[in-house]
N, C-alpha and C. Protein backbone atom coordinates (compact mmCIF):
# COMPACT_ATOMS: atom_id res chain seq x y z
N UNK A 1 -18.50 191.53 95.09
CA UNK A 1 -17.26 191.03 95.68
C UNK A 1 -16.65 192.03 96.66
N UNK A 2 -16.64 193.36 96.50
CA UNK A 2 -16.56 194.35 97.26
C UNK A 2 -16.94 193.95 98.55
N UNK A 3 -18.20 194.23 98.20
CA UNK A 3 -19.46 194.13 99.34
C UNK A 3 -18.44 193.09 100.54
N UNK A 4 -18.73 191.90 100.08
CA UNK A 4 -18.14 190.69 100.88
C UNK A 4 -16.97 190.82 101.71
N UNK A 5 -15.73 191.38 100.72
CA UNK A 5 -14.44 191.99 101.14
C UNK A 5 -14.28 192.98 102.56
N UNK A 6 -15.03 193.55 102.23
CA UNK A 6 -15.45 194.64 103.30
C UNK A 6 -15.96 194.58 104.62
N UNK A 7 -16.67 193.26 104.81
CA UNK A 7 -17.44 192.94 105.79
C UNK A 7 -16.20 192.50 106.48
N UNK A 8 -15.23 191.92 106.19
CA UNK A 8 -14.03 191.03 107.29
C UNK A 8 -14.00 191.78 107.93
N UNK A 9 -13.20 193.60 107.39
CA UNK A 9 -12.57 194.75 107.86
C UNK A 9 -13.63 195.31 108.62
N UNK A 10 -14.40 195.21 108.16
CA UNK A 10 -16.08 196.13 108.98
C UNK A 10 -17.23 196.04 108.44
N UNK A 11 -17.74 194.65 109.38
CA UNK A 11 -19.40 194.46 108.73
C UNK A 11 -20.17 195.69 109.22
N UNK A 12 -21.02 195.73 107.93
CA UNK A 12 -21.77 197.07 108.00
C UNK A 12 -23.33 196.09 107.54
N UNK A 13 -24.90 196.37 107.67
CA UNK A 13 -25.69 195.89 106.98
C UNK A 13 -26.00 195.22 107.49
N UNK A 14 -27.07 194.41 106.64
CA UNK A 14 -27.87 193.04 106.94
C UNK A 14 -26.51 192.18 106.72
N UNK A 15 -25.90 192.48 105.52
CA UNK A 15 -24.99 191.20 105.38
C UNK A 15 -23.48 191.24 106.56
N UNK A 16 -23.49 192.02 107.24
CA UNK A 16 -22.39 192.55 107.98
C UNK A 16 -22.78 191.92 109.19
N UNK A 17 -24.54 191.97 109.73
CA UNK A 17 -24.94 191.16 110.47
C UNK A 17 -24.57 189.48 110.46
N UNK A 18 -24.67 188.94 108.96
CA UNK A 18 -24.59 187.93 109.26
C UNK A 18 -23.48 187.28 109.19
N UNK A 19 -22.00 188.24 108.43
CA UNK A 19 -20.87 187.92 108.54
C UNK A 19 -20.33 187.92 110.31
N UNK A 20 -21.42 188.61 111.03
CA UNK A 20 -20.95 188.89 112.54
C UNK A 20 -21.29 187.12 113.21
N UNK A 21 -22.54 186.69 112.94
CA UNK A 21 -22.88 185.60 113.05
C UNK A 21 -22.20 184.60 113.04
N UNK A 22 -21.53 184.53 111.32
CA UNK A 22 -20.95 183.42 111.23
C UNK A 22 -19.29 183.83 111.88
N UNK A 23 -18.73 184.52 112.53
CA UNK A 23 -17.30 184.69 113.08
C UNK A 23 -17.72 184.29 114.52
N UNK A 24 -19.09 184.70 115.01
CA UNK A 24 -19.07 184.26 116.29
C UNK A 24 -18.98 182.64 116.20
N UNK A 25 -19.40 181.93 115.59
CA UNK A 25 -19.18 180.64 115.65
C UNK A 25 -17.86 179.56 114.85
N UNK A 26 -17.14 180.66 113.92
CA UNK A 26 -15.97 179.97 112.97
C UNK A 26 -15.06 180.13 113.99
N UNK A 27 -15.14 181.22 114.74
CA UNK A 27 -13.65 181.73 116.03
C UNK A 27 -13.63 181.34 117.00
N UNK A 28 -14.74 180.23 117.48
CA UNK A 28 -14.71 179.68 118.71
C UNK A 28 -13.76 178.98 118.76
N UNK A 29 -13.23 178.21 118.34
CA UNK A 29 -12.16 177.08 118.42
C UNK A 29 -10.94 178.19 118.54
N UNK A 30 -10.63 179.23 117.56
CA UNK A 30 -9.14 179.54 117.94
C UNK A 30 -9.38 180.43 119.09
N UNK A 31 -10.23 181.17 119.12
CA UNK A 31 -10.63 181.53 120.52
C UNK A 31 -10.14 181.12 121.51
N UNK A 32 -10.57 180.08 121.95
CA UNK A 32 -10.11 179.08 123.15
C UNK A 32 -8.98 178.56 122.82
N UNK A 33 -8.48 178.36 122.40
CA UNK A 33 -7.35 177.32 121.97
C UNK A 33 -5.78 178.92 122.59
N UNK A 34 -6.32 179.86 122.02
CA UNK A 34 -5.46 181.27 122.06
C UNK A 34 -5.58 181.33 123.71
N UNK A 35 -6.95 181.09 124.11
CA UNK A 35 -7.23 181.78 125.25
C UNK A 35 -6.59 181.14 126.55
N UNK A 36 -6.46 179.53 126.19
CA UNK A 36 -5.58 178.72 127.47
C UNK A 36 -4.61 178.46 127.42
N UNK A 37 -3.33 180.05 127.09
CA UNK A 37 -2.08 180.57 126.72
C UNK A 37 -1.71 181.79 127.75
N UNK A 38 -3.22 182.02 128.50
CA UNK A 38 -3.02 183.24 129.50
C UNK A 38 -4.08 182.63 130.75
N UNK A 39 -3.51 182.90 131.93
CA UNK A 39 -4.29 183.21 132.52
C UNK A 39 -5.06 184.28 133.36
N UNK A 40 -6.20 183.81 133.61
CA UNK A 40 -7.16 184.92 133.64
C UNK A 40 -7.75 184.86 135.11
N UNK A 41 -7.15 185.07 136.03
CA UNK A 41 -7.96 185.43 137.60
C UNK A 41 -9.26 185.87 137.72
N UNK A 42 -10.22 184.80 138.78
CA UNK A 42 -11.52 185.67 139.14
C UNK A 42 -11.13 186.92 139.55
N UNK A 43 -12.45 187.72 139.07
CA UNK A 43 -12.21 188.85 139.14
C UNK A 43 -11.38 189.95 138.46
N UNK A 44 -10.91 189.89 137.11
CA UNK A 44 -9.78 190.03 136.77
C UNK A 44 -11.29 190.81 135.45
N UNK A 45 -10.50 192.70 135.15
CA UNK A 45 -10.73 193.69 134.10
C UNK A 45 -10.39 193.01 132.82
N UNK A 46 -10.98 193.20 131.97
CA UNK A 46 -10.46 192.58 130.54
C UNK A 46 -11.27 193.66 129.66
N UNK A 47 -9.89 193.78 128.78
CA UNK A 47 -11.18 194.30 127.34
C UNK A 47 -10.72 193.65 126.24
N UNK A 48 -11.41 193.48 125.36
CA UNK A 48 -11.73 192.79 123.70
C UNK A 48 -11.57 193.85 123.20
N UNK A 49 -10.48 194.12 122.66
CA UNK A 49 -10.12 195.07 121.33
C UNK A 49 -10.73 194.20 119.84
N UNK A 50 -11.17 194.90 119.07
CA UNK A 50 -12.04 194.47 117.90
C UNK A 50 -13.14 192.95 117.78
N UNK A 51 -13.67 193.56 118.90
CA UNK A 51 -14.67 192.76 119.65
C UNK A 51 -15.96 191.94 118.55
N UNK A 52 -15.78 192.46 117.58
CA UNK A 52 -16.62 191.75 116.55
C UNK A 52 -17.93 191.38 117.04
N UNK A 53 -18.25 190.62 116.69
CA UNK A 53 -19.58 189.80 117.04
C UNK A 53 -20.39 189.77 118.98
N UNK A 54 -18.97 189.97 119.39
CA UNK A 54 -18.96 189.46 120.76
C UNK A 54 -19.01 188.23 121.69
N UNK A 55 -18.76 187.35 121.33
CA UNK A 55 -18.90 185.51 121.51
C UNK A 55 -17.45 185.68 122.44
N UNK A 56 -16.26 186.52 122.14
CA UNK A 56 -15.41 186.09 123.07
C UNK A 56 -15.66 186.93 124.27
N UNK A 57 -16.16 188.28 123.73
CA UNK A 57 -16.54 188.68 125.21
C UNK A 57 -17.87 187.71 126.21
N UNK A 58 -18.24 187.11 125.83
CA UNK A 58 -19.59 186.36 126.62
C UNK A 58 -18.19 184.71 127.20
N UNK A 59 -17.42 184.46 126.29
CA UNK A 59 -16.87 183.59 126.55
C UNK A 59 -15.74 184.14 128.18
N UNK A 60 -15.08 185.27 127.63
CA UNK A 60 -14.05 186.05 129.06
C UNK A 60 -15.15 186.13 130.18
N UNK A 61 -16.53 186.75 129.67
CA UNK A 61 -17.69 187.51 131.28
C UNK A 61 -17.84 185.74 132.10
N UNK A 62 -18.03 184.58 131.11
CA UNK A 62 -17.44 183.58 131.84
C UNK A 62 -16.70 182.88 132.53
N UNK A 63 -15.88 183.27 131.93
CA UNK A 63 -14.41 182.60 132.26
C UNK A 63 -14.02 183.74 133.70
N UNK A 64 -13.69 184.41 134.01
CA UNK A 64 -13.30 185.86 135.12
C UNK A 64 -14.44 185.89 135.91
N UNK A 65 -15.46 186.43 135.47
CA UNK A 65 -16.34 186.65 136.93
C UNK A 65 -15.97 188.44 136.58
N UNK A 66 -15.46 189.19 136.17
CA UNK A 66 -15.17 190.18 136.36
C UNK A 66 -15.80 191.03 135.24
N UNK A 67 -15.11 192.62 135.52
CA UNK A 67 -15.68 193.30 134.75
C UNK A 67 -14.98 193.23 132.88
N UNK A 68 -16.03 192.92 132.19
CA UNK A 68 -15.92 193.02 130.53
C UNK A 68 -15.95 193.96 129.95
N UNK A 69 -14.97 194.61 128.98
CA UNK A 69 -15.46 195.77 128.51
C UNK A 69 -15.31 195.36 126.78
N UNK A 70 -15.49 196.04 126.01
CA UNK A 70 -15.39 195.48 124.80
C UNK A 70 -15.25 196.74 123.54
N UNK A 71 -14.36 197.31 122.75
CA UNK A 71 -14.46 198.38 121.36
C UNK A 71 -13.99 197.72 120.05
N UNK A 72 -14.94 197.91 119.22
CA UNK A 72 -15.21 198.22 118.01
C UNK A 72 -15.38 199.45 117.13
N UNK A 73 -14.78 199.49 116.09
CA UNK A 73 -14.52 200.97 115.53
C UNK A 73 -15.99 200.60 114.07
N UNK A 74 -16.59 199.18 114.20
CA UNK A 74 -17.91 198.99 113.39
C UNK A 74 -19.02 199.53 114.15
N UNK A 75 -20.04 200.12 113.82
CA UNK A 75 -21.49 200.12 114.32
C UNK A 75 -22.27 198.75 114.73
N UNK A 76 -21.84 198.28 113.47
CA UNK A 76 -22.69 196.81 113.01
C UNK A 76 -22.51 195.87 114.36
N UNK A 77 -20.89 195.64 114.33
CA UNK A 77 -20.42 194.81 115.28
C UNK A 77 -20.68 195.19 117.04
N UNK A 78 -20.91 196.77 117.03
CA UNK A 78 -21.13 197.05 118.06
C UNK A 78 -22.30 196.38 119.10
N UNK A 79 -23.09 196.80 118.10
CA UNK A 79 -24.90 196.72 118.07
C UNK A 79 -24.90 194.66 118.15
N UNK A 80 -24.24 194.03 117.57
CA UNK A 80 -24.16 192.44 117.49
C UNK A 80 -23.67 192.00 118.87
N UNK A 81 -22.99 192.58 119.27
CA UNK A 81 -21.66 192.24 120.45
C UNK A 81 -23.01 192.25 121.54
N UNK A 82 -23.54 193.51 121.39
CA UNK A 82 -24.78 194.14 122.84
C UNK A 82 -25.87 193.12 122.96
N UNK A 83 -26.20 192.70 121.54
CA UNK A 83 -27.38 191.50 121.31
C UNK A 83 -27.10 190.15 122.51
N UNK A 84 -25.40 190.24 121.85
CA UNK A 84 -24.91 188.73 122.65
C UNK A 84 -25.03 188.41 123.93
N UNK A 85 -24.71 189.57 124.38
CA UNK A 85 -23.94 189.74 126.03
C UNK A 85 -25.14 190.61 126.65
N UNK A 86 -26.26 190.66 126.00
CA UNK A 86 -27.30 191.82 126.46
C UNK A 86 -27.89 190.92 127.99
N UNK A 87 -27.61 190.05 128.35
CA UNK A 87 -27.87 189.88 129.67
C UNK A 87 -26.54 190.60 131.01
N UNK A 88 -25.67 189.87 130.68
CA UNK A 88 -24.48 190.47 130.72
C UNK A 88 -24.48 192.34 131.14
N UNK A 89 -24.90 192.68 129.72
CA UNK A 89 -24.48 194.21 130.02
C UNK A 89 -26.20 194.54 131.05
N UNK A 90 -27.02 194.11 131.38
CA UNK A 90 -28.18 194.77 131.84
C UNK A 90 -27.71 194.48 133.51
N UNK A 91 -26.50 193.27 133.39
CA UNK A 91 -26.44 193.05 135.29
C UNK A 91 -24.91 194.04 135.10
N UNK A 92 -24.85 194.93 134.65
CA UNK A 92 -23.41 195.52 134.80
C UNK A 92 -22.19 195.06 134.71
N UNK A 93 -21.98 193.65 134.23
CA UNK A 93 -20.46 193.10 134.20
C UNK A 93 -20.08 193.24 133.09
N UNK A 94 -20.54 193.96 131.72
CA UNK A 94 -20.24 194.28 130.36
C UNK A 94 -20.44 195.32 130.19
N UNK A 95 -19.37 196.14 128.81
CA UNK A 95 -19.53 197.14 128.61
C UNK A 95 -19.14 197.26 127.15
N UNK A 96 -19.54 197.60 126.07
CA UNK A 96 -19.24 197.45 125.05
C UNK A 96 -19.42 198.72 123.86
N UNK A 97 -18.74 199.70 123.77
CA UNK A 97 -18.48 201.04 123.10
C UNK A 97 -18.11 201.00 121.57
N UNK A 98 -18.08 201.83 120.64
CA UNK A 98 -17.52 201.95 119.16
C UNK A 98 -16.54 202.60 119.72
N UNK A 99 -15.13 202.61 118.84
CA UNK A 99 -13.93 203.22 119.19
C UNK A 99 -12.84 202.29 118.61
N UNK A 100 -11.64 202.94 118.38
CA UNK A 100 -10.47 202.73 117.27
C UNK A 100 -9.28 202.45 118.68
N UNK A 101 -8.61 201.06 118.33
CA UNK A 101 -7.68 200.75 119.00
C UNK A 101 -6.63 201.43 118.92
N UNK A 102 -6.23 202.53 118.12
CA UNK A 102 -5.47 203.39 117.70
C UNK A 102 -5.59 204.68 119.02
N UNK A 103 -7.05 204.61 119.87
CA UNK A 103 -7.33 205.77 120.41
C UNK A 103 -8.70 205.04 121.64
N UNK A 104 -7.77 204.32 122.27
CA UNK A 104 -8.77 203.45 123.16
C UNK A 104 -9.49 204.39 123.90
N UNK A 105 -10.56 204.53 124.27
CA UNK A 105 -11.64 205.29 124.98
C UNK A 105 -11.44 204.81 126.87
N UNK A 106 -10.58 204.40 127.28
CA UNK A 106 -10.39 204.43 128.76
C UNK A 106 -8.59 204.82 129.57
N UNK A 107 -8.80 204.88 130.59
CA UNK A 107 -7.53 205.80 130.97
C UNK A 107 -6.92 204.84 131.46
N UNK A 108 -5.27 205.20 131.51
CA UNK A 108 -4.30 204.34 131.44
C UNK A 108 -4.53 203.52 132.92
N UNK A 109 -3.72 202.42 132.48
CA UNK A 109 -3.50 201.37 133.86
C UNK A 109 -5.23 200.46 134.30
N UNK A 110 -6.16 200.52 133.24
CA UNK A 110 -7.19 200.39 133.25
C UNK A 110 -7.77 198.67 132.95
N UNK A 111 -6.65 198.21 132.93
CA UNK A 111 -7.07 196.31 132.78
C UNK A 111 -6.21 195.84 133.50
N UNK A 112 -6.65 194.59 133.36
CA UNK A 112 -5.80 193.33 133.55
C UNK A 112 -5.10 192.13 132.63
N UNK A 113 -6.20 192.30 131.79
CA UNK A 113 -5.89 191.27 130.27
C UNK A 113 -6.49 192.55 129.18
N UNK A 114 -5.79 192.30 128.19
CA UNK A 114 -6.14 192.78 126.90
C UNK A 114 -6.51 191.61 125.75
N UNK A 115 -7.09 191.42 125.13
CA UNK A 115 -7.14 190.49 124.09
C UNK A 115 -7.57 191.14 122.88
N UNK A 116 -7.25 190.56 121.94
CA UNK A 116 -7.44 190.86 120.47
C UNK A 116 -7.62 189.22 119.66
N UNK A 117 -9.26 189.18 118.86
CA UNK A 117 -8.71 187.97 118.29
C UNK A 117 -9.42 188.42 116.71
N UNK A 118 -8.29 187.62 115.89
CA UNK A 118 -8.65 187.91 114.78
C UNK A 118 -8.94 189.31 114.32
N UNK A 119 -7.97 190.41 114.50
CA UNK A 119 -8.58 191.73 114.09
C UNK A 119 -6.97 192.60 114.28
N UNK A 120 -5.73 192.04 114.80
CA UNK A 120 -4.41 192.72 114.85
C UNK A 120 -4.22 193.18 113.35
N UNK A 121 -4.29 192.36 112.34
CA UNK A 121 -3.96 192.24 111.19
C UNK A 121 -4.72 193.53 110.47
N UNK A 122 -5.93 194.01 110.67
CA UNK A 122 -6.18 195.21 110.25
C UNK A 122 -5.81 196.45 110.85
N UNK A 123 -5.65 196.42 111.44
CA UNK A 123 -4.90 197.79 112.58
C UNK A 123 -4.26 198.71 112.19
N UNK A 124 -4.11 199.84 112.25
CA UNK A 124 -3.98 200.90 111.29
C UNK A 124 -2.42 200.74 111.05
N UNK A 125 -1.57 200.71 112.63
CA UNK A 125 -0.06 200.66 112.79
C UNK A 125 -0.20 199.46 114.08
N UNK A 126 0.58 198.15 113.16
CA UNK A 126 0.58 197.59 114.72
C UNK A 126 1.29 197.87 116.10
N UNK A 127 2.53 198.60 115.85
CA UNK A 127 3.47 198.87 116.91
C UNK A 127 3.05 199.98 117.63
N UNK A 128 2.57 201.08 116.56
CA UNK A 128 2.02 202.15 118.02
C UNK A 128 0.28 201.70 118.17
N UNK A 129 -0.46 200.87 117.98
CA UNK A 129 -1.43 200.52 118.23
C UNK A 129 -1.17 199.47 119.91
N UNK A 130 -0.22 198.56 119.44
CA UNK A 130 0.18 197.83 120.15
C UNK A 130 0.66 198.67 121.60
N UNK A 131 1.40 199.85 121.48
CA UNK A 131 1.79 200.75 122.27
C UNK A 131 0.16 201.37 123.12
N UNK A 132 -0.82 201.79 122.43
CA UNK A 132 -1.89 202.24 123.16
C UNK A 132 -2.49 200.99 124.11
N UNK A 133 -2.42 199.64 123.23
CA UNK A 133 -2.36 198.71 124.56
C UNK A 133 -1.95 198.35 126.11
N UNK A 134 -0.94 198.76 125.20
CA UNK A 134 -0.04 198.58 126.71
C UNK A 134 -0.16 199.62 127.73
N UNK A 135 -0.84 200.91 126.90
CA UNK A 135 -1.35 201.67 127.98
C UNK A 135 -2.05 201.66 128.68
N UNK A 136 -3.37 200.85 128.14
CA UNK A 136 -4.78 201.09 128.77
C UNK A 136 -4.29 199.38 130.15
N UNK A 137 -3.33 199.01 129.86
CA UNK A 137 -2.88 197.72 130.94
C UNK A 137 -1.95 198.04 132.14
N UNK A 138 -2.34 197.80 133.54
CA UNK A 138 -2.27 197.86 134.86
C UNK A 138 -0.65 196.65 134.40
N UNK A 139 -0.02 197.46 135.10
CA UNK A 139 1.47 197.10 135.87
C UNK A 139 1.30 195.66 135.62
N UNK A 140 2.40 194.25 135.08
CA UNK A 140 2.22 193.27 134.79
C UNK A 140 0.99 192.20 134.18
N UNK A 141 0.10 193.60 133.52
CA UNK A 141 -0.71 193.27 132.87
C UNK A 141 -0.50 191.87 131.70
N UNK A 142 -1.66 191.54 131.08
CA UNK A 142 -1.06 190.85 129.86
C UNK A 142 -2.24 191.13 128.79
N UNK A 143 -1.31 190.47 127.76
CA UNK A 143 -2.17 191.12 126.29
C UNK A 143 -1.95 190.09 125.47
N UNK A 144 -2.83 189.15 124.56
CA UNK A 144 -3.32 188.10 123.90
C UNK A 144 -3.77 188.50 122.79
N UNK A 145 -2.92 188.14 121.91
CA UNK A 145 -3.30 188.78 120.30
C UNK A 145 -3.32 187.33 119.87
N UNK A 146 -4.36 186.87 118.87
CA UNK A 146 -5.05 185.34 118.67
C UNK A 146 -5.63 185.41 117.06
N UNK A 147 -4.72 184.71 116.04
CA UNK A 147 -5.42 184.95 114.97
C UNK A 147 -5.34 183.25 114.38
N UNK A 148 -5.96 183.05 113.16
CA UNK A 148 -6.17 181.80 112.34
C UNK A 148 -5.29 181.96 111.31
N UNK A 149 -4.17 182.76 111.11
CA UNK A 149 -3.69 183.47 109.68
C UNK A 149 -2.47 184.08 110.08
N UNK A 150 -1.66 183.68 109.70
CA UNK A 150 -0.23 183.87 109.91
C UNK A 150 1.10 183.93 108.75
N UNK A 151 2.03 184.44 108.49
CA UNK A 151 2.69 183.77 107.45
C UNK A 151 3.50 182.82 108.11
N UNK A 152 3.42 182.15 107.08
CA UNK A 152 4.49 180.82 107.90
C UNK A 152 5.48 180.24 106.47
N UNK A 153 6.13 178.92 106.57
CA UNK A 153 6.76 178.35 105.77
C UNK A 153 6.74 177.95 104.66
N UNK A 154 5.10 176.71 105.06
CA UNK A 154 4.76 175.89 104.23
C UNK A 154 4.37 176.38 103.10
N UNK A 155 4.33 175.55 102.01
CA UNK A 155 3.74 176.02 100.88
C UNK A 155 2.30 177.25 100.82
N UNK A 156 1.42 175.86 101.56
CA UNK A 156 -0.17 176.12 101.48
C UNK A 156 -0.29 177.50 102.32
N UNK A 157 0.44 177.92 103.53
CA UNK A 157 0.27 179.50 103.32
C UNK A 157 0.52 180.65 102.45
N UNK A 158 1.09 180.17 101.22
CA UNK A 158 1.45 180.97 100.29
C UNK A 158 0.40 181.62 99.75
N UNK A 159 -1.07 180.62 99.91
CA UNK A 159 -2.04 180.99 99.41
C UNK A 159 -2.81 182.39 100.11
N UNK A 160 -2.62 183.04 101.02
CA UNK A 160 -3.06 183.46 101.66
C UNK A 160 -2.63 185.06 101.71
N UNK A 161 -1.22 184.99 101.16
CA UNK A 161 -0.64 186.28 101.16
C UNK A 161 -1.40 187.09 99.98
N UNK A 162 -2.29 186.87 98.90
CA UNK A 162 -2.54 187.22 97.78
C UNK A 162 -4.13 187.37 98.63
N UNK A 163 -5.14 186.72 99.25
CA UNK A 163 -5.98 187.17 100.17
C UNK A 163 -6.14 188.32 100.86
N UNK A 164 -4.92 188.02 102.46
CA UNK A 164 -4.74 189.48 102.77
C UNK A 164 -4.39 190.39 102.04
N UNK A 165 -3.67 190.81 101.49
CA UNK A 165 -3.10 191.79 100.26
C UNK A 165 -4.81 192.06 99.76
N UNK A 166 -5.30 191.68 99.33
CA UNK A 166 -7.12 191.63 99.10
C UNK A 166 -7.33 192.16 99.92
N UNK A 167 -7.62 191.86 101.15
CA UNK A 167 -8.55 192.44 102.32
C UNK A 167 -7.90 193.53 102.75
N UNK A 168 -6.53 193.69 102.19
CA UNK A 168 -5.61 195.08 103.07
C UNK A 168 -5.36 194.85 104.77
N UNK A 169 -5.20 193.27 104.81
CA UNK A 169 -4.64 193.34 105.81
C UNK A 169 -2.76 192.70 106.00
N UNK A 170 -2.74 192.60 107.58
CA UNK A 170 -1.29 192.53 107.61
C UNK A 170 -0.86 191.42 107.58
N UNK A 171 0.09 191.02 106.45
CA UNK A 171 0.41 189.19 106.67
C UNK A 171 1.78 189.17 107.31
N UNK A 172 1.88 188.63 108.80
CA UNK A 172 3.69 188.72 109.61
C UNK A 172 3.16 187.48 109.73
N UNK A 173 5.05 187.34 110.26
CA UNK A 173 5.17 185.94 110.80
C UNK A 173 5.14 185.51 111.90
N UNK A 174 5.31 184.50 112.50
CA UNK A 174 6.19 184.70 114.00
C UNK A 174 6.75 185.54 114.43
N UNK A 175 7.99 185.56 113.55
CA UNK A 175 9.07 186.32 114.53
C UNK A 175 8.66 188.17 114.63
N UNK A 176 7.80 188.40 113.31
CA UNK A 176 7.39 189.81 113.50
C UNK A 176 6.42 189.94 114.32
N UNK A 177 5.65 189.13 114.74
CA UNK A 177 4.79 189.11 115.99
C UNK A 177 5.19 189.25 117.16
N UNK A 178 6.53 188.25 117.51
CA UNK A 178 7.10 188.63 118.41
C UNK A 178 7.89 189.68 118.69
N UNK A 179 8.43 190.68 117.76
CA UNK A 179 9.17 191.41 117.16
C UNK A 179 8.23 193.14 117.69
N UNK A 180 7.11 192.63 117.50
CA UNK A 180 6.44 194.22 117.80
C UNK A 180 5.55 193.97 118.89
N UNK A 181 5.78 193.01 119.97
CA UNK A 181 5.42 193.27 121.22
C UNK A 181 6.04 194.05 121.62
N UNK A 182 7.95 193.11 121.59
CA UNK A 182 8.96 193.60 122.29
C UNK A 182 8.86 195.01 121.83
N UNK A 183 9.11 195.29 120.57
CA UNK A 183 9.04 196.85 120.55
C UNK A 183 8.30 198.08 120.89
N UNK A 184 6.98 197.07 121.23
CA UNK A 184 5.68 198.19 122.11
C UNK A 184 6.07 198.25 123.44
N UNK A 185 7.00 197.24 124.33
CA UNK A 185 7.68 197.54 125.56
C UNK A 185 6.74 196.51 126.32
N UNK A 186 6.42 195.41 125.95
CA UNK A 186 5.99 194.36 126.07
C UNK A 186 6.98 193.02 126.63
N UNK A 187 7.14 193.12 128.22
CA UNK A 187 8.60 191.36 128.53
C UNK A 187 7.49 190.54 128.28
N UNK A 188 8.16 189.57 129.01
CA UNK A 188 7.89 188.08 128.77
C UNK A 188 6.95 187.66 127.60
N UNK A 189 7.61 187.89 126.37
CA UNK A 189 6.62 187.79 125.13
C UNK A 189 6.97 186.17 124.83
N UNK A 190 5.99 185.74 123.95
CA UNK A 190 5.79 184.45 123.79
C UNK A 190 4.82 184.02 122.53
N UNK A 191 5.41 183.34 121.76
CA UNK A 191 4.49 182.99 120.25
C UNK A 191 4.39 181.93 120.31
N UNK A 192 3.00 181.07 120.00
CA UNK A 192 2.51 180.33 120.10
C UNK A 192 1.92 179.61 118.66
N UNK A 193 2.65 178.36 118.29
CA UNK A 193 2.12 178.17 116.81
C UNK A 193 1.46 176.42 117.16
N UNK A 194 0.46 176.52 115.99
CA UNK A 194 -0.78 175.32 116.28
C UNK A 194 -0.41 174.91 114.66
N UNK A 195 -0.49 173.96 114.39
CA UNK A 195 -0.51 172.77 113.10
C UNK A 195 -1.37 173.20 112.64
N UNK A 196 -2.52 173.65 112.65
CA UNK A 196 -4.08 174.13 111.88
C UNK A 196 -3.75 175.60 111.42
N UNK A 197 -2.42 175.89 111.54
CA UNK A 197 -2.36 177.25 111.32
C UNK A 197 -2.49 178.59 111.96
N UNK A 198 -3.25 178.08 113.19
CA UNK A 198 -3.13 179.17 114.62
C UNK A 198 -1.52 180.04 115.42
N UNK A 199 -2.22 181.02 115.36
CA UNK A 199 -0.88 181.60 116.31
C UNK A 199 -1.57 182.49 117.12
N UNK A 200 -1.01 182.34 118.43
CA UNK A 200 -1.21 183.24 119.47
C UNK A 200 0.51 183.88 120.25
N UNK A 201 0.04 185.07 120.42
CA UNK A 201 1.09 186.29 120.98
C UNK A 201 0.33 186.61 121.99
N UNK A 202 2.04 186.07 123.05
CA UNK A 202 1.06 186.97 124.30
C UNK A 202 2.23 187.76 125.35
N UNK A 203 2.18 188.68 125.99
CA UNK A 203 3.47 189.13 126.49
C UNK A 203 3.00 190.32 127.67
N UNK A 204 3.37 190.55 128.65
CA UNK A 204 3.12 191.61 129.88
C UNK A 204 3.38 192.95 129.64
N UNK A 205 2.77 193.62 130.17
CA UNK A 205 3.25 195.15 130.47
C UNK A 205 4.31 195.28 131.75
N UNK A 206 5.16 195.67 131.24
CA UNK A 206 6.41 195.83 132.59
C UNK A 206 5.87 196.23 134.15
N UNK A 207 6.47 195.92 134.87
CA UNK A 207 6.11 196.54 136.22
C UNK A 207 6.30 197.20 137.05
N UNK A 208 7.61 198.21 136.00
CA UNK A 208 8.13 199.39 136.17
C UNK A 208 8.21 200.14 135.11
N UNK A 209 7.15 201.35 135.47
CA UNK A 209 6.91 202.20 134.00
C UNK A 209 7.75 202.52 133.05
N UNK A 210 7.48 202.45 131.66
CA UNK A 210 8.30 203.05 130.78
C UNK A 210 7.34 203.63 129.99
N UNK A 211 8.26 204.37 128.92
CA UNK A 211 7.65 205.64 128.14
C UNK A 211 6.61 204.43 127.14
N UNK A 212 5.38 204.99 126.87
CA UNK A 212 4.16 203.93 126.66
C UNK A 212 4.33 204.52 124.66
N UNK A 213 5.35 205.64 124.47
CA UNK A 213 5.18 205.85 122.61
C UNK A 213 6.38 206.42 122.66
């Protein structure tokens, strides 16, 4: 049960492989559904913070035309992501590294979109994590945080808080979603809630510098 638990946070293994497998195909739907909440210009830098499997990076190197970059702080997921997009990364429009969103591996003002799907919730600190975002993002940048798992009202999410609490990840709501953009120095923020239980956060980097921690 361990074993299993572990793979959400960081598939490792044969079985880490195939937990990578099955997210590339369970996350397609909120994927997209998150993803036509921003838009994304040809030509337009993007990176996939906890890039998992890699299915959304092959989905963005589509969608843009531009350059993809992609970090994971897994091996497993690293090595899965390269499999995906391995056409991709051999014509140079992908790039895909191990590394901790806590301590992004590129220099500031360095995108255009940021995205995160399904992976905010483990993050060491979301607000100063959220803050290194906003660094590695070019002047009116934007940043797309996209999960299946939210706290919300209804009953039937009740079930879920006793899960994460399991997996050690973070269960917010709305309003704390929206709550630690603004506080990473994030305008035009915006929460986005779906009947299936989806929420997407999405909000700019200012376009007049401020202190990034």
């Amino acid at each position: 049960m361990a074993l299993l638990i572990g793979q959400c946070r960081r598939p490792r293994w044969w079985i880490g492989r195939v937990y990578l497998d099955v997210m590339n195909r369970t996350h397609s739907g909120v994927t997209d559904w998150g993803l036509g909440r921003v838009s994304i210009s040809p030509g337009a830098t993007i990176l996939d913070v906890g890039c998992g499997g890699g299915r959304t990076i092959q989905k963005l190197a589509e969608a843009s035309g531009g350059r993809v970059c992609g970090v994971d702080y897994s091996a497993a997921s690293v090595a899965a992501a390269r499999r995906t997009n391995a056409a991709a990364i051999a014509a140079g429009r992908v790039e895909i590294v191990e590394g901790s969103v806590s301590r992004l591996p590129y220099p500031d003002a360095s995108f255009d979109v940021v995205t995160a799907v399904e992976t905010h919730y483990y993050w060491p600190n979301l607000g100063e994590d959220l803050r290194e975002v906003r660094r590695v993002l070019e002047p009116g940048g934007q940043v797309v945080v996209i999960a299946e798992v939210y706290r919300r009202k209804k009953p039937a999410s009740a079930l879920f808080g006793p899960i994460m609490r399991l997996l050690g990840g973070r269960y917010v709501t709305a309003d704390e979603h929206r709550a630690a953009l603004m506080q990473a120095g994030f305008v035009e923020v915006a929460v986005h809630e779906d009947r299936r239980g989806w929420i997407c956060a999405t909000g700019r980097s200012p376009m007049s510098p401020s202190p990034a921690a």
